[in-house]
Protein backbone atom coordinates (compact mmCIF):
# COMPACT_ATOMS: atom_id res chain seq x y z
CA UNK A 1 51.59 -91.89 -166.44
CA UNK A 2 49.13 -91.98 -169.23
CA UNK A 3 46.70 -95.03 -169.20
CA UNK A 4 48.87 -97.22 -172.35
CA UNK A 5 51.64 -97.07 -169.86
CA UNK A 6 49.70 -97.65 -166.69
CA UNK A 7 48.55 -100.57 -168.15
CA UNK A 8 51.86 -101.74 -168.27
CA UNK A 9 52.68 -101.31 -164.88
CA UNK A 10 54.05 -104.82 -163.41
CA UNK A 11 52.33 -103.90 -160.15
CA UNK A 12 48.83 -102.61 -161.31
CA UNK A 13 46.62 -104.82 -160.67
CA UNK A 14 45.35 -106.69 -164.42
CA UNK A 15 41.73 -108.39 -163.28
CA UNK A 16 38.94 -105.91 -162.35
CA UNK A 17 37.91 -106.00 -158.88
CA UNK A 18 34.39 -107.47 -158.35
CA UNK A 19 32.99 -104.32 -157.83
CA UNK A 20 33.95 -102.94 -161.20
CA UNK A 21 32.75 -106.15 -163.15
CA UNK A 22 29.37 -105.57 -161.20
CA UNK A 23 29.23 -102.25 -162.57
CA UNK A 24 30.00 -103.03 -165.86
CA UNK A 25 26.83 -105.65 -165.45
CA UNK A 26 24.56 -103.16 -164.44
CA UNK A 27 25.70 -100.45 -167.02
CA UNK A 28 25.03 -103.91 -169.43
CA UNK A 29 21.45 -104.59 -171.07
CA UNK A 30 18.82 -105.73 -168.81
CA UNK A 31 15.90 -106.17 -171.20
CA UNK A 32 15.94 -109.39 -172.71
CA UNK A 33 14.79 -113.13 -171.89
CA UNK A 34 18.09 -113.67 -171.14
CA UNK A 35 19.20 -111.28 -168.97
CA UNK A 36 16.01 -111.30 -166.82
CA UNK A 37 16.41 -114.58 -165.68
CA UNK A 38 17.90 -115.22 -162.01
CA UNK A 39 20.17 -117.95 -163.85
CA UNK A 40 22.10 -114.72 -165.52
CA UNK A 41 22.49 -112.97 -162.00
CA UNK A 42 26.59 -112.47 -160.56
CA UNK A 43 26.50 -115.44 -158.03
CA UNK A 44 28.02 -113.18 -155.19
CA UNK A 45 24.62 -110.46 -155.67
CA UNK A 46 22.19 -113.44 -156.05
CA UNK A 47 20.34 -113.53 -152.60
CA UNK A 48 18.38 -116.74 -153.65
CA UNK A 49 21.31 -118.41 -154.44
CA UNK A 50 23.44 -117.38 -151.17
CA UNK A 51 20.91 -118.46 -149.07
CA UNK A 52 20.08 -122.02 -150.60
CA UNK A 53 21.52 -124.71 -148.42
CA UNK A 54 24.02 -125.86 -150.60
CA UNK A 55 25.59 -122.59 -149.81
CA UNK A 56 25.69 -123.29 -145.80
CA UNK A 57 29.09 -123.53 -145.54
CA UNK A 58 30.07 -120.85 -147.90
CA UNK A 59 27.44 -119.08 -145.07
CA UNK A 60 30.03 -120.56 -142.52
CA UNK A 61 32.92 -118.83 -144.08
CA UNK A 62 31.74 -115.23 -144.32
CA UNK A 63 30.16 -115.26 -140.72
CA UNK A 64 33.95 -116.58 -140.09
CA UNK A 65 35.47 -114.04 -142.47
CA UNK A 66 33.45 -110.71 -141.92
CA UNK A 67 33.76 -110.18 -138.35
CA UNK A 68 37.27 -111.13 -138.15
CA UNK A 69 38.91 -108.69 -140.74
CA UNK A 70 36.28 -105.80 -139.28
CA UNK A 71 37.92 -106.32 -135.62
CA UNK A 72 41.47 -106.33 -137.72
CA UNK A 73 41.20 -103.53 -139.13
CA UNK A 74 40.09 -101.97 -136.30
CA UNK A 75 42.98 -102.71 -134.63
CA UNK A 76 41.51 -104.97 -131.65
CA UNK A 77 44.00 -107.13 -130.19
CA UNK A 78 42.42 -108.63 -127.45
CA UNK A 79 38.92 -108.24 -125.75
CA UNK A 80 37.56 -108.70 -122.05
CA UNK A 81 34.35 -110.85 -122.99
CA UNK A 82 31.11 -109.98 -120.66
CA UNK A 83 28.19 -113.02 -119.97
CA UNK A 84 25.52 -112.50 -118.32
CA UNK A 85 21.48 -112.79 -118.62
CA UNK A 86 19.19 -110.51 -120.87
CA UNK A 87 16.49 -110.40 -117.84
CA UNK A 88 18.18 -108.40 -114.87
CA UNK A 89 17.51 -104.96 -114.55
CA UNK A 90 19.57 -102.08 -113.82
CA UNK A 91 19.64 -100.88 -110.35
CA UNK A 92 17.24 -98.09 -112.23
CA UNK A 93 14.80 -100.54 -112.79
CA UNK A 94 14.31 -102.72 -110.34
CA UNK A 95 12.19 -100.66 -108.10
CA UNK A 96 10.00 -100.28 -111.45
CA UNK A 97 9.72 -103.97 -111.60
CA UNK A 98 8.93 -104.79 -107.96
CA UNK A 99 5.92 -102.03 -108.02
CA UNK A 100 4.89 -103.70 -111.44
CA UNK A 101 4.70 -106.88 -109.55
CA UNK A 102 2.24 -106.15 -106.65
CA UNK A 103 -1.11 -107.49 -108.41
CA UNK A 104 0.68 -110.25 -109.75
CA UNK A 105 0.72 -114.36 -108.79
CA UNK A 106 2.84 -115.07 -105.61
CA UNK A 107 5.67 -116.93 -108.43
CA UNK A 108 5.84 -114.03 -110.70
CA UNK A 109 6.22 -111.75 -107.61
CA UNK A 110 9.02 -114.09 -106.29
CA UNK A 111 11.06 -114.42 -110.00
CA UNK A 112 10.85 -110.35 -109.68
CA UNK A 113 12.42 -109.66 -106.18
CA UNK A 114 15.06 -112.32 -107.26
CA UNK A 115 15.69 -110.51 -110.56
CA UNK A 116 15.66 -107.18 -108.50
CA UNK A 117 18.10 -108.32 -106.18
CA UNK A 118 20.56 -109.14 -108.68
CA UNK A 119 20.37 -105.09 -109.91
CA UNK A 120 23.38 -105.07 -108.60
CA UNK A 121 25.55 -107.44 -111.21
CA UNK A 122 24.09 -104.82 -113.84
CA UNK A 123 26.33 -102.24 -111.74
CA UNK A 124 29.33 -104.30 -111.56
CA UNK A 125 29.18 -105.57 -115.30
CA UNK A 126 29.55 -101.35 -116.01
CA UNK A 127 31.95 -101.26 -113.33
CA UNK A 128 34.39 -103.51 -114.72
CA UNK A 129 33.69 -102.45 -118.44
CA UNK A 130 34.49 -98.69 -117.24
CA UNK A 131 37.56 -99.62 -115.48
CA UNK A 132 39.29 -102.20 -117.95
CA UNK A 133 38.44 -99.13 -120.35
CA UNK A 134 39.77 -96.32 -118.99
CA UNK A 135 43.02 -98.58 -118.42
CA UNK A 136 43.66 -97.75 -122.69
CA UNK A 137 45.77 -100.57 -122.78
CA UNK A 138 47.60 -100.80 -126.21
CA UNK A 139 50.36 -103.17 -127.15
CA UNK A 140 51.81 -104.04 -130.72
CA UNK A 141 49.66 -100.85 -131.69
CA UNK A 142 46.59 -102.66 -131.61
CA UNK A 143 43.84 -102.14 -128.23
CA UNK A 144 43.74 -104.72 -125.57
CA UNK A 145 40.99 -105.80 -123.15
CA UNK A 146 38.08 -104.23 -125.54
CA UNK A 147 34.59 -104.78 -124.06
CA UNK A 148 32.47 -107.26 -126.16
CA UNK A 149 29.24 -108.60 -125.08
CA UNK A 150 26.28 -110.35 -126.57
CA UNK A 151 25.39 -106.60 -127.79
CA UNK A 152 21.65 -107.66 -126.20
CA UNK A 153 20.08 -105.55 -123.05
CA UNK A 154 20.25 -106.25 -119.41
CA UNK A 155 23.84 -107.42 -118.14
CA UNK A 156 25.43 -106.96 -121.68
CA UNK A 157 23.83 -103.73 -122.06
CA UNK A 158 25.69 -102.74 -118.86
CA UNK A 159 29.33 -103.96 -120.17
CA UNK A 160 28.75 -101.79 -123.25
CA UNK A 161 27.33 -98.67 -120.98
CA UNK A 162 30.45 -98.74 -119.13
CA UNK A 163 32.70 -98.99 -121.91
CA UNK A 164 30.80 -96.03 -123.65
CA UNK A 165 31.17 -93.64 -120.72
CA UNK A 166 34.74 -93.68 -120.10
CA UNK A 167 35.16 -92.84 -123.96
CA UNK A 168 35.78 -96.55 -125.19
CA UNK A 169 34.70 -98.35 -128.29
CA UNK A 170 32.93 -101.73 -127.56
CA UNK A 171 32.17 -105.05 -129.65
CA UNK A 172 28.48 -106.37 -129.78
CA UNK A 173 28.03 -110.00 -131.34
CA UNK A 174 24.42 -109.97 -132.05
CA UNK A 175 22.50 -113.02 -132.91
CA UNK A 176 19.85 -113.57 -135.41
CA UNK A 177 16.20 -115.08 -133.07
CA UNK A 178 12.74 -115.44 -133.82
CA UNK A 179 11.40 -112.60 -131.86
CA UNK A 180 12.21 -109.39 -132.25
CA UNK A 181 15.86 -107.87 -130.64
CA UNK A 182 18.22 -105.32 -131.65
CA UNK A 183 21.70 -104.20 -130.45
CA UNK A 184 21.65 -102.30 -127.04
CA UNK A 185 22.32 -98.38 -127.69
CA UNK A 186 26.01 -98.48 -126.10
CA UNK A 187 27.53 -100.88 -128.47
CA UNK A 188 29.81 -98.78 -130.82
CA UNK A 189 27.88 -98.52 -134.54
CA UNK A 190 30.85 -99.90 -136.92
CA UNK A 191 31.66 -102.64 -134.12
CA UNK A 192 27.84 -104.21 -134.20
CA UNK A 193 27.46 -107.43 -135.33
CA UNK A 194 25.15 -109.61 -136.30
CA UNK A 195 24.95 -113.65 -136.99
CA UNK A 196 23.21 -116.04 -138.35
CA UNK A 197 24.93 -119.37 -136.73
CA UNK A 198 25.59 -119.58 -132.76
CA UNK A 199 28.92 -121.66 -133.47
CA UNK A 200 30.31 -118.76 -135.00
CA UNK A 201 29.43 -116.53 -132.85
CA UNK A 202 30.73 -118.07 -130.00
CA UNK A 203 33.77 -118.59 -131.87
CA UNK A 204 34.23 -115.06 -132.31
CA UNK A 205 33.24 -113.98 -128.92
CA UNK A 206 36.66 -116.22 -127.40
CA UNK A 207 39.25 -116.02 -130.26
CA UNK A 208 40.10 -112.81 -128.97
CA UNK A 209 39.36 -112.81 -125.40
CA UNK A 210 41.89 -112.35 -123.19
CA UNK A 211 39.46 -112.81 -120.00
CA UNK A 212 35.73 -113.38 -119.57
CA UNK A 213 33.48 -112.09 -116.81
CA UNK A 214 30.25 -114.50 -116.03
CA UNK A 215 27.51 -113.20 -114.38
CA UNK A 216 24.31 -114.46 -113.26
CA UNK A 217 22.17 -115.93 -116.70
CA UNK A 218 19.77 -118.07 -118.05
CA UNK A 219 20.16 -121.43 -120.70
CA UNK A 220 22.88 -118.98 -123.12
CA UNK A 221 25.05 -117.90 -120.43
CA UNK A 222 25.52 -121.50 -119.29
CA UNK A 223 25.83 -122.67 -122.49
CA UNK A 224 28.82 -120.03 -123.21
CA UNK A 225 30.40 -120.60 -119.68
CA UNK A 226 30.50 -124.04 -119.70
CA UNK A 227 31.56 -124.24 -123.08
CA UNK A 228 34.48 -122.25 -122.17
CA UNK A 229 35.19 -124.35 -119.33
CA UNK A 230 35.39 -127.49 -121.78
CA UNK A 231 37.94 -125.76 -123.93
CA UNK A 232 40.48 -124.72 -121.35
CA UNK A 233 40.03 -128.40 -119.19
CA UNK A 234 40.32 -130.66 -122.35
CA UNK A 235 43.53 -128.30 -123.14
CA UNK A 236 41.62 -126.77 -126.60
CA UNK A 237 42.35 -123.08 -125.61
CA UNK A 238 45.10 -121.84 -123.15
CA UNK A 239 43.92 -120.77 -119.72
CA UNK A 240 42.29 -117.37 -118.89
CA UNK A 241 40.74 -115.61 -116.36
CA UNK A 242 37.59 -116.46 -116.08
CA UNK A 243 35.71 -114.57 -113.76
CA UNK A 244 32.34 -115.65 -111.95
CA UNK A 245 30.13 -113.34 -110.35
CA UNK A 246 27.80 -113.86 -108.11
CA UNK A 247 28.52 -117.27 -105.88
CA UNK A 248 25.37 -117.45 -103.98
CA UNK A 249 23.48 -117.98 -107.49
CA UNK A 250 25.55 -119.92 -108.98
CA UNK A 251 26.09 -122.22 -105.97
CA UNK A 252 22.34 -122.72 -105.70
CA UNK A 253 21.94 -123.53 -109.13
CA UNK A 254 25.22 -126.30 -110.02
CA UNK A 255 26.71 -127.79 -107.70
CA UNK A 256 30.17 -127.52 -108.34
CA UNK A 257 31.46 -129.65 -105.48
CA UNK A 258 28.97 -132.25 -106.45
CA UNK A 259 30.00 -132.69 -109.65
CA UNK A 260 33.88 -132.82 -108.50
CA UNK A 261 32.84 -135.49 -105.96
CA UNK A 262 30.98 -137.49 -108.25
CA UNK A 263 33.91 -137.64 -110.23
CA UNK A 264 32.69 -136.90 -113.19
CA UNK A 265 35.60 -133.85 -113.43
CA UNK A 266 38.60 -133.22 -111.37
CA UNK A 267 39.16 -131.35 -108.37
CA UNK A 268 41.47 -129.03 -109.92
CA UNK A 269 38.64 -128.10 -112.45
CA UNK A 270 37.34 -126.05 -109.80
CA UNK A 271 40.40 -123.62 -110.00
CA UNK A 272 39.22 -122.79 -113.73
CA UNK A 273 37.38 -120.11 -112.72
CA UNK A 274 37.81 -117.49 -109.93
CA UNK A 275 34.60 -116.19 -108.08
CA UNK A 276 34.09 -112.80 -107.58
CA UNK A 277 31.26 -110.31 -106.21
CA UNK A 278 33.25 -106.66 -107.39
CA UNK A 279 34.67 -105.08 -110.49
CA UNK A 280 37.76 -104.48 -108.73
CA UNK A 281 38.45 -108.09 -107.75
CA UNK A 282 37.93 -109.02 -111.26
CA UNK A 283 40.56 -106.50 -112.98
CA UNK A 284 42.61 -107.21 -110.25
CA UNK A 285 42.68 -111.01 -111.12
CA UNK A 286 43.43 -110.35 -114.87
CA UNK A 287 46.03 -107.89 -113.61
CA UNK A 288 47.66 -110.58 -111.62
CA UNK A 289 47.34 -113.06 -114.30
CA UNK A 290 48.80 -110.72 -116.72
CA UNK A 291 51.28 -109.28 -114.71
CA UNK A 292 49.46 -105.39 -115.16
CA UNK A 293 48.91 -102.32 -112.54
CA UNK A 294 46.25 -103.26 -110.93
């Protein structure tokens, strides 16, 4: 069909797609008073203006937007969401860290054997990445259970390790901070991604999940944990596995039963999450709860 006729075409499309119009503006003139200015910039390539804070929640709406129709179209359906701290080592380098201890004060030599002896959550973060990925679960075409972590090192670094070596894409949600970070080298290139705003973030990190495994963290692994917890008791978001490793650290640091007795939540808020010390005990509890070979 020549072009006269294509341009009759009651499907063709009759605006030109914002990528053409900014082509036609930078095949324009760009010499004058007029077109130098910032004013005569295309609003959607005008950094300054995007990032004034008028434009917050337009911000909002493509940290919403972006991630969302990336995971579409690349057809993940559910994920198995991984918490944990940024400061554990792997069972690698925990030795490392005890020797680098020695000459240090008698508190910095305690905080490293503690971190050291939590090596081991590193192991069963890849553990349970490995095996929920080598399970290929697909339903409605689209992958379920795919590993998604902060994208960070340490315990996240460990879900996206696992994923990686038994052949599986993984999600990392990456977060904008002060000092300097970058996405752990496991998390799969095209599913890396970054934010700006923490509610967004964590909005993204549970729309999809399908279960979450918590292991031992700092201030933003409470945060996320107990967030969660908030949605399912106060009936926001439909129960799901939520699995909690390591009970002898979290028992020393919250008080669960304390809490229950104060009353201050139910009993039965205890049952919102299931403790667990292996990966298998984990993916056997989402099996279970999913009604899945375990």
């Amino acid at each position: 069909m020549d072009k006269k006729h294509s341009d009759r075409d009651l499907t063709d499309r009759k605006f030109y797609a914002a990528s053409q119009e900014a082509a036609f503006h930078d095949a324009g003139p760009h010499e004058t008073p007029q077109t130098q200015h910032p004013a005569y910039r295309l609003a959607f390539r005008d950094t300054d203006f995007m990032l004034r804070d008028e434009l917050r929640p337009v911000r909002f709406q493509l940290e919403l937007l972006k991630p969302e129709m990336l995971l579409d179209e690349a057809r993940v359906g559910s994920t198995l969401v991984v918490y944990g701290s940024a400061r554990i080592p792997s069972p690698e380098e925990a030795e490392a860290r005890l020797e680098a201890s020695k000459n240090d004060s008698e508190y910095d030599q305690l905080v490293a054997k503690n971190l050291a002896a939590k090596a081991k959550y590193y192991e069963e973060a890849y553990k349970l990445a490995k095996l929920a990925s080598e399970k290929s679960i697909v339903e409605d075409g689209k992958r379920q259970f795919v590993v998604c972590s902060g994208g960070g090192p340490s315990i996240m670094e460990a879900a996206n390790r696992g994923a990686s070596d038994a052949g599986a894409e993984s999600i990392g949600l990456n977060i904008i901070l002060p000092h300097e970070q970058a996405p752990n080298a496991y998390v799969t290139p095209y599913l890396s991604l970054n934010f700006h705003y923490f509610a967004l973030r964590k909005m993204h990190f549970l729309l999809r999940a399908r279960a979450v495994a918590v292991f031992p963290g700092g201030f933003g692994t409470f945060d996320e944990f107990f967030e969660l917890l908030t949605l399912i008791q106060t009936g926001k978001m439909k129960p799901i596995p939520i699995l909690l490793f390591g009970k002898d650290f979290w028992s020393r640091v919250v008080n669960f039963e304390a809490i229950a007795e104060e009353g201050t939540i139910s009993k039965r808020d205890l049952e919102l999450f299931r403790w667990c010390e292996t990966a298998e005990d984990a993916w056997c509890h989402i099996a279970e709860f999913y009604d899945l070979d375990c």
